[in-house]
Structures are given as structure tokens and as C-alpha cells.
N, C-alpha and C. Protein backbone atom coordinates (compact mmCIF):
# COMPACT_ATOMS: atom_id res chain seq x y z
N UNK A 1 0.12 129.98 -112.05
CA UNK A 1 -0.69 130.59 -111.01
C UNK A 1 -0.50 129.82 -109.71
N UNK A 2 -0.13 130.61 -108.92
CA UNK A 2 -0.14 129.84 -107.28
C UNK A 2 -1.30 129.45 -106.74
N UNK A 3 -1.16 128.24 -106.23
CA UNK A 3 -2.37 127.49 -105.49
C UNK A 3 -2.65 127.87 -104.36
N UNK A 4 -4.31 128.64 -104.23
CA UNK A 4 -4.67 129.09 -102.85
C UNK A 4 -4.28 128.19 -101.75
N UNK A 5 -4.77 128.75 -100.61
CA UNK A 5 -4.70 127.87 -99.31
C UNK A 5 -5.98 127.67 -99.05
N UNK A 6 -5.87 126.28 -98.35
CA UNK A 6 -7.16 126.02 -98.20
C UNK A 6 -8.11 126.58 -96.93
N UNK A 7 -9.26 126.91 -97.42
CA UNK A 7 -9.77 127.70 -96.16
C UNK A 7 -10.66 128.98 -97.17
N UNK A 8 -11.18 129.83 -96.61
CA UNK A 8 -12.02 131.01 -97.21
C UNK A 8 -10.88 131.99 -97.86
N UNK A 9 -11.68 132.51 -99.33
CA UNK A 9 -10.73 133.09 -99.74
C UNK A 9 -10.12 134.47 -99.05
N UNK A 10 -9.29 135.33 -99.68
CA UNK A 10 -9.04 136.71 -99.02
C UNK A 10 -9.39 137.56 -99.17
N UNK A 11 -9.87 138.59 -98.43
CA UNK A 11 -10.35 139.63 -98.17
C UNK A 11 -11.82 139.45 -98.72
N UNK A 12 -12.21 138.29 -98.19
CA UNK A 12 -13.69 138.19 -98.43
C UNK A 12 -14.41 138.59 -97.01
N UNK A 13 -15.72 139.72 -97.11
CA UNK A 13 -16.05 139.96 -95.84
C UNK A 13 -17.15 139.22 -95.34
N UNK A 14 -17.07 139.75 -93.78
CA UNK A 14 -17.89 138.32 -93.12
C UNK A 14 -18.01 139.18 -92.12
N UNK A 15 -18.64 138.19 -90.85
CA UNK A 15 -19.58 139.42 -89.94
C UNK A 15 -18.97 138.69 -88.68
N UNK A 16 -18.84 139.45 -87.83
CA UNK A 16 -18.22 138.97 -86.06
C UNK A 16 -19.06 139.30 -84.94
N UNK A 17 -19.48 138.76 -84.25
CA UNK A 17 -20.62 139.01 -83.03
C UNK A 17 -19.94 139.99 -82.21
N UNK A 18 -20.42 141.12 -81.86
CA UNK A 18 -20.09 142.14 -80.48
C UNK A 18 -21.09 142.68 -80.24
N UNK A 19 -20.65 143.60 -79.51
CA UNK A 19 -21.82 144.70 -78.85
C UNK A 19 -21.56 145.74 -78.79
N UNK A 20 -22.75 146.76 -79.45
CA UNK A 20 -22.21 148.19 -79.48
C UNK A 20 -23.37 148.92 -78.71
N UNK A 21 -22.88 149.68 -78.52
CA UNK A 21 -23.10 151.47 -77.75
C UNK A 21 -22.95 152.77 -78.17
N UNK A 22 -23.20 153.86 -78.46
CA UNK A 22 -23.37 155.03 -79.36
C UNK A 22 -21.89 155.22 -78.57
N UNK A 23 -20.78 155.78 -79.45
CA UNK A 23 -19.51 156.26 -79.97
C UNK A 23 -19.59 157.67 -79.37
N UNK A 24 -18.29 158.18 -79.19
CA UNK A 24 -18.22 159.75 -79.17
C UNK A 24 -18.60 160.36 -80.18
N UNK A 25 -18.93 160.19 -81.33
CA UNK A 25 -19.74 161.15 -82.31
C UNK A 25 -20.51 161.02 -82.78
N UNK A 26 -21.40 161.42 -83.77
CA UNK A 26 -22.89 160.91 -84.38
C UNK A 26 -22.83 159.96 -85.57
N UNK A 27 -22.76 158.88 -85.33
CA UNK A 27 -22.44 158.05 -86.54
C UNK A 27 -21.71 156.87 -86.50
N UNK A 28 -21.33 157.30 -85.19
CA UNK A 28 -20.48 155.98 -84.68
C UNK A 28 -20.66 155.06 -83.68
N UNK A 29 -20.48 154.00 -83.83
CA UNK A 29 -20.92 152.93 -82.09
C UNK A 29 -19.52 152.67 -81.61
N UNK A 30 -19.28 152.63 -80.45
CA UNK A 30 -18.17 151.89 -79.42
C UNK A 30 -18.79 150.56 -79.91
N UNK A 31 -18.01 149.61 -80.23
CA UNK A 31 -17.81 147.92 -80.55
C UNK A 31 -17.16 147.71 -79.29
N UNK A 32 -17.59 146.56 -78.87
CA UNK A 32 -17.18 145.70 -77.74
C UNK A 32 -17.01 144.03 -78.41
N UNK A 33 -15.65 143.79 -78.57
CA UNK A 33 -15.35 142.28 -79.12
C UNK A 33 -14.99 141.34 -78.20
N UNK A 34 -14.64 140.06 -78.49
CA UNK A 34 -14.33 139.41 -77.46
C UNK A 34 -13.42 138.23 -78.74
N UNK A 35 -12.16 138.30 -78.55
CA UNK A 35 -11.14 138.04 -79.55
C UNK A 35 -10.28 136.99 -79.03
N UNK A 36 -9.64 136.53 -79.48
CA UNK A 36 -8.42 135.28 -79.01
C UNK A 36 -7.58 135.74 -79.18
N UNK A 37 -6.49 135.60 -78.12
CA UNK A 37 -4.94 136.41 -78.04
C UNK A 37 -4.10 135.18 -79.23
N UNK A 38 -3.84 136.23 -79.72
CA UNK A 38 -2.83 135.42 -80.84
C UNK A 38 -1.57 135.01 -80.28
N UNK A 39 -0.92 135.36 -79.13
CA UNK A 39 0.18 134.08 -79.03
C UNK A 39 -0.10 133.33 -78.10
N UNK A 40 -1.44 132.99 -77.49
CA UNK A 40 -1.99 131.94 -76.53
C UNK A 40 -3.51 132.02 -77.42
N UNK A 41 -3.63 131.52 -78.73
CA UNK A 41 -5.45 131.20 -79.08
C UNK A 41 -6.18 130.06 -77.83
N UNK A 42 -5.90 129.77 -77.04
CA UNK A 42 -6.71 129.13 -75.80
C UNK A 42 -7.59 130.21 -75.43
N UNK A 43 -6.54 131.71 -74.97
CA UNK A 43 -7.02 132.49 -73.78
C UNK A 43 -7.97 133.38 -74.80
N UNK A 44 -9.11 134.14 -74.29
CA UNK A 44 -10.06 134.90 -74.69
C UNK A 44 -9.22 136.25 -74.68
N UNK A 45 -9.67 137.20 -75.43
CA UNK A 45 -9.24 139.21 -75.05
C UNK A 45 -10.54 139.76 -75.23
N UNK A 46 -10.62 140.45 -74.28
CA UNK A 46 -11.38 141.41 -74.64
C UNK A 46 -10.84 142.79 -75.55
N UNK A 47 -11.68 143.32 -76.66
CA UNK A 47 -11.35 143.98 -77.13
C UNK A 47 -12.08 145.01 -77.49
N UNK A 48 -12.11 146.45 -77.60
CA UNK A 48 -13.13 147.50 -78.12
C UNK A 48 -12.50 148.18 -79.16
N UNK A 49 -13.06 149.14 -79.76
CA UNK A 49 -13.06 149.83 -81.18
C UNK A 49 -14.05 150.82 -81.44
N UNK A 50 -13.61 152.11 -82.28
CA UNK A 50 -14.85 152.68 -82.78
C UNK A 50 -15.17 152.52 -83.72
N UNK A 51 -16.21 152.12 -84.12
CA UNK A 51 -16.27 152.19 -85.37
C UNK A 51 -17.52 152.94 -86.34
N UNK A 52 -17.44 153.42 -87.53
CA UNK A 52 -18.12 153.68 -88.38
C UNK A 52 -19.82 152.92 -88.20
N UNK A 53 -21.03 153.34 -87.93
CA UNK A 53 -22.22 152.73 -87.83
C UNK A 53 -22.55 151.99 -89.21
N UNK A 54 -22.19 152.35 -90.09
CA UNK A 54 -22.08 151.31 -91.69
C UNK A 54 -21.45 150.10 -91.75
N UNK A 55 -20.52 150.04 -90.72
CA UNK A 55 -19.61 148.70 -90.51
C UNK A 55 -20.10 147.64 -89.53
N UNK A 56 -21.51 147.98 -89.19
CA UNK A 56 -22.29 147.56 -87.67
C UNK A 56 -23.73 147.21 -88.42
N UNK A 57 -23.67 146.12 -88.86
CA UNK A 57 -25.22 145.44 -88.85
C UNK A 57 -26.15 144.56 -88.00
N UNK A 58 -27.40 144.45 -88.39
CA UNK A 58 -28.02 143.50 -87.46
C UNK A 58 -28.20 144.07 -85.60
N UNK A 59 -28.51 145.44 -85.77
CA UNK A 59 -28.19 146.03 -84.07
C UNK A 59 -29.41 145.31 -83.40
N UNK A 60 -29.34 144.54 -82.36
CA UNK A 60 -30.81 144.10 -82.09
C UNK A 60 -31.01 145.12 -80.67
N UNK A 61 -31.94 145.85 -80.78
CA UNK A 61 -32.44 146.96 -79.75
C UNK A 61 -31.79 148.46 -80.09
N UNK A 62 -32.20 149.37 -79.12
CA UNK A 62 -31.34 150.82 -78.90
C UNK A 62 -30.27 150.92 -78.28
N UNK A 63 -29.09 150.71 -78.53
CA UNK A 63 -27.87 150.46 -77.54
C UNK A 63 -28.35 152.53 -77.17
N UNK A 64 -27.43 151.94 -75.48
CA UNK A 64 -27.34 153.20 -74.90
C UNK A 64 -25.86 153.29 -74.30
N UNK A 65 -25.79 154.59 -73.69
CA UNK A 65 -24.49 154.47 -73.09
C UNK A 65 -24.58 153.93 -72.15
N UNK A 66 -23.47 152.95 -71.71
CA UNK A 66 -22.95 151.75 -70.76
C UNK A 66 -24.12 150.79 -71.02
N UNK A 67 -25.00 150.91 -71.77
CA UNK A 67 -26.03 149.29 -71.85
C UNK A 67 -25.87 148.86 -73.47
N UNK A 68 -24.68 148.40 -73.84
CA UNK A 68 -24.81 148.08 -75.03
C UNK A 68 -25.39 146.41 -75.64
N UNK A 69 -26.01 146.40 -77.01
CA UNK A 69 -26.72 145.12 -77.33
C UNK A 69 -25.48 144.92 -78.47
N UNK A 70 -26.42 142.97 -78.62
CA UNK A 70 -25.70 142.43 -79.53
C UNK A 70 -25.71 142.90 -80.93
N UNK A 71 -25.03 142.86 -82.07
CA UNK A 71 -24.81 143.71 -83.31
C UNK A 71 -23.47 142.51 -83.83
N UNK A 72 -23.10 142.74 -85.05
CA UNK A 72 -22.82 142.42 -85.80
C UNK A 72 -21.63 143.29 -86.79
N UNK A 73 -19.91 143.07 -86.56
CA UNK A 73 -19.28 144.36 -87.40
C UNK A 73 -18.96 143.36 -88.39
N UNK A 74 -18.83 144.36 -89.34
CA UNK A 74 -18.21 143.67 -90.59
C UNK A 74 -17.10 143.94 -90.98
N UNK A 75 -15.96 142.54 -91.05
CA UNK A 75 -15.03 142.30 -91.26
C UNK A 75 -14.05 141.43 -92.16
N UNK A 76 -12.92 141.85 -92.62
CA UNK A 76 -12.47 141.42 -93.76
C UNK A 76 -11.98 139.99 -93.68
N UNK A 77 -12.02 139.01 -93.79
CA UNK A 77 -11.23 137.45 -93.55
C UNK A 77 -9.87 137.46 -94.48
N UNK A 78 -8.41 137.48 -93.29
CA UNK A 78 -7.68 137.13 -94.35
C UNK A 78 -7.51 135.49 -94.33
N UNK A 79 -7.55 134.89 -93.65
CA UNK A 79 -7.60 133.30 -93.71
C UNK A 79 -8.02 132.46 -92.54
N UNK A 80 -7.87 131.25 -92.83
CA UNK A 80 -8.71 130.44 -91.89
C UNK A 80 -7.74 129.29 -91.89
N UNK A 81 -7.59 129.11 -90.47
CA UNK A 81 -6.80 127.34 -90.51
C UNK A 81 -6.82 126.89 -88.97
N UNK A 82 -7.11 125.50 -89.44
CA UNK A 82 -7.09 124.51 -88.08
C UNK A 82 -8.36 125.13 -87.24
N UNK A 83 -9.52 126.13 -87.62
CA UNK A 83 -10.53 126.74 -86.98
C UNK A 83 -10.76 127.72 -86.30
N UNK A 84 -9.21 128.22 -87.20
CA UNK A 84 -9.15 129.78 -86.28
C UNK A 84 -9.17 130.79 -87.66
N UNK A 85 -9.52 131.62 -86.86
CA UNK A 85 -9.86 132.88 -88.38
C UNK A 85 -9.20 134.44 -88.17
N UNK A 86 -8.36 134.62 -89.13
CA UNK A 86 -7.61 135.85 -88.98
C UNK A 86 -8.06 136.92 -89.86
N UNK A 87 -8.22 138.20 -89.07
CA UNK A 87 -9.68 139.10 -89.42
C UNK A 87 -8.57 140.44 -89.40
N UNK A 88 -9.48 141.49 -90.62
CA UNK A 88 -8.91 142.97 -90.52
C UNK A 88 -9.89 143.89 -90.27
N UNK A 89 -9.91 144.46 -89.22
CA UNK A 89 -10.75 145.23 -88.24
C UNK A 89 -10.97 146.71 -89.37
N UNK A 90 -12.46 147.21 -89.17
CA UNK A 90 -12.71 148.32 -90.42
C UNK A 90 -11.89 149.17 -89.34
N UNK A 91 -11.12 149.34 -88.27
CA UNK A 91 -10.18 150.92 -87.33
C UNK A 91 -9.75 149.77 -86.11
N UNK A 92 -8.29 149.86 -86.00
CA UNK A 92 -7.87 149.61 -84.79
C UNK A 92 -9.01 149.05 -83.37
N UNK A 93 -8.40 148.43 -82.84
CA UNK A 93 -8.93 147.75 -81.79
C UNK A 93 -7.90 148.17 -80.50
N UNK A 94 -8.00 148.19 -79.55
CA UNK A 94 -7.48 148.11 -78.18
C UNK A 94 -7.56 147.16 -77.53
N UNK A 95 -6.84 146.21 -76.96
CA UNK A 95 -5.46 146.14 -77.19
C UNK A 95 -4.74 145.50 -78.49
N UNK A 96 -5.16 145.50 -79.21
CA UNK A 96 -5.02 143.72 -80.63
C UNK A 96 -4.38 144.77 -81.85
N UNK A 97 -5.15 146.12 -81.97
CA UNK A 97 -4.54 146.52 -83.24
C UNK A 97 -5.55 146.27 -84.71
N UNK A 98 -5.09 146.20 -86.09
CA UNK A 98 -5.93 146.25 -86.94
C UNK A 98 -6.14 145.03 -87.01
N UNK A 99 -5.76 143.45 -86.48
CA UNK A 99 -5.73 142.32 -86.89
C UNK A 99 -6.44 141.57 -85.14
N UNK A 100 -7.48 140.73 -85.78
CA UNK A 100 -8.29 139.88 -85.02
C UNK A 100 -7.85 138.71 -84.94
N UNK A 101 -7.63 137.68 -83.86
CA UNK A 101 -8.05 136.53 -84.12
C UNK A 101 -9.38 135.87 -83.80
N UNK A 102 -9.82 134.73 -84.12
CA UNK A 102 -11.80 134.52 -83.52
C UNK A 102 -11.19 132.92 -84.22
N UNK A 103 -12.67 132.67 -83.45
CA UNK A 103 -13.28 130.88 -83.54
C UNK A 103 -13.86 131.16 -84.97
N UNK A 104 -13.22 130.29 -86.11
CA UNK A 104 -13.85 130.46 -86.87
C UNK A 104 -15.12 129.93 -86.85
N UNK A 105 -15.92 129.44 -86.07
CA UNK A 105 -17.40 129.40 -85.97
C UNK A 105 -18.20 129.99 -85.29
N UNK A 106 -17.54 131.54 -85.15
CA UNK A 106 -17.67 132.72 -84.29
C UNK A 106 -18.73 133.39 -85.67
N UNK A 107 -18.01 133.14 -86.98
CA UNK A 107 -18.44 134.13 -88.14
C UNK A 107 -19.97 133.83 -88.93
N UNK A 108 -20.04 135.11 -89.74
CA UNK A 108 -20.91 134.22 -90.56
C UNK A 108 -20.75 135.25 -91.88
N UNK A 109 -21.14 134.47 -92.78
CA UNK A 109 -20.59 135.09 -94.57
C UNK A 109 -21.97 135.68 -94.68
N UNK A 110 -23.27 135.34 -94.21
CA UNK A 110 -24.22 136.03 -94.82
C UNK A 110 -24.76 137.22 -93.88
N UNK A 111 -24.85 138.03 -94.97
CA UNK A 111 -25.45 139.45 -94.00
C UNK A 111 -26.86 139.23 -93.47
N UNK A 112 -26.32 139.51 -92.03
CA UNK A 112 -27.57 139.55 -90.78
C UNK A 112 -27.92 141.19 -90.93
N UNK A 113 -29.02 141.41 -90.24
CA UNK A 113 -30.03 142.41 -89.94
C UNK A 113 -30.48 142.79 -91.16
């Protein structure tokens, strides 16, 4: 049997701080992330997404359109190293795609809201 890597296992899910706003359809929030560019992790990205309202916990308030609050998406961890954490988004992101990077002390393993 091959020896994991050290760090959180895979495809264990975990939760990422953003902010959402009601989505173009009923059921969904616009996510607003704020991500680390993977070939400069120094520089910040901004990033958005739609996503599924099941994938969005912990909403604190009524997000509205253009006033969105803090919330909570839930996301898959594929690994962790040196304190950075590489994440699989529940739908594409703009500009980043299905794959996140974040501070791994951005996350948290236990479900909020």
C-alpha cells in the first residue's frame, strides 16, 4: 500500500469563506471567492461561481442583489502543503476553473451554520 502524503486526506470536504448573492435562478447564489493565483500563491484572485444553494452554508443575513453577505461553500480538499490548500470547486469558477488555491487557514473541516 502506498504511503499517503502528509497533510489532510483526499477528497475530504471542508468549507471556504465567500460571499453570496441570489444567482440567476431559484436555488442558486452567485459565490464571490477570493483565491490565490496558482503560479504566483503571493498574489490574491478574485474569483466568482454559481453555485447550487446546498453547497452554501452558514449564510449570515439575506444576501440581495449587488449586497452580498458572508457564507460558507463547501469544498472538496485535494491536498495541503507548506500551508497552501488545493480545492475542487462544486462548478467552475471564473477566472481559476474547477481547481482553487487558498491559505490553508482560510478553511475549516467543521460544518458552520
Amino acid at each position: 500500500m502506498a504511503e499517503k502524503k502528509k497533510g489532510k486526506n483526499n477528497g475530504e470536504l471542508c468549507y471556504v469563506p465567500c460571499r453570496v448573492e441570489p444567482g440567476r435562478f431559484r436555488g442558486e447564489f452567485l459565490v464571490y471567492l477570493k483565491a490565490l493565483n496558482p503560479s504566483h500563491p503571493e498574489e490574491s484572485v478574485d474569483a466568482q461561481l454559481f453555485a447550487d444553494e446546498r453547497a452554501v452554508v452558514g449564510v449570515q443575513g439575506t444576501p440581495e442583489r449587488n449586497r452580498p453577505v458572508p457564507a460558507w461553500l463547501v469544498v472538496s480538499l485535494v491536498r495541503t502543503s507548506h500551508g497552501l490548500a488545493q480545492l475542487v470547486l462544486p462548478q467552475p469558477a471564473q477566472p481559476l476553473g474547477e481547481n482553487l488555491l487558498s491559505d490553508e487557514d482560510e478553511l475549516t473541516h467543521e460544518v458552520v451554520g
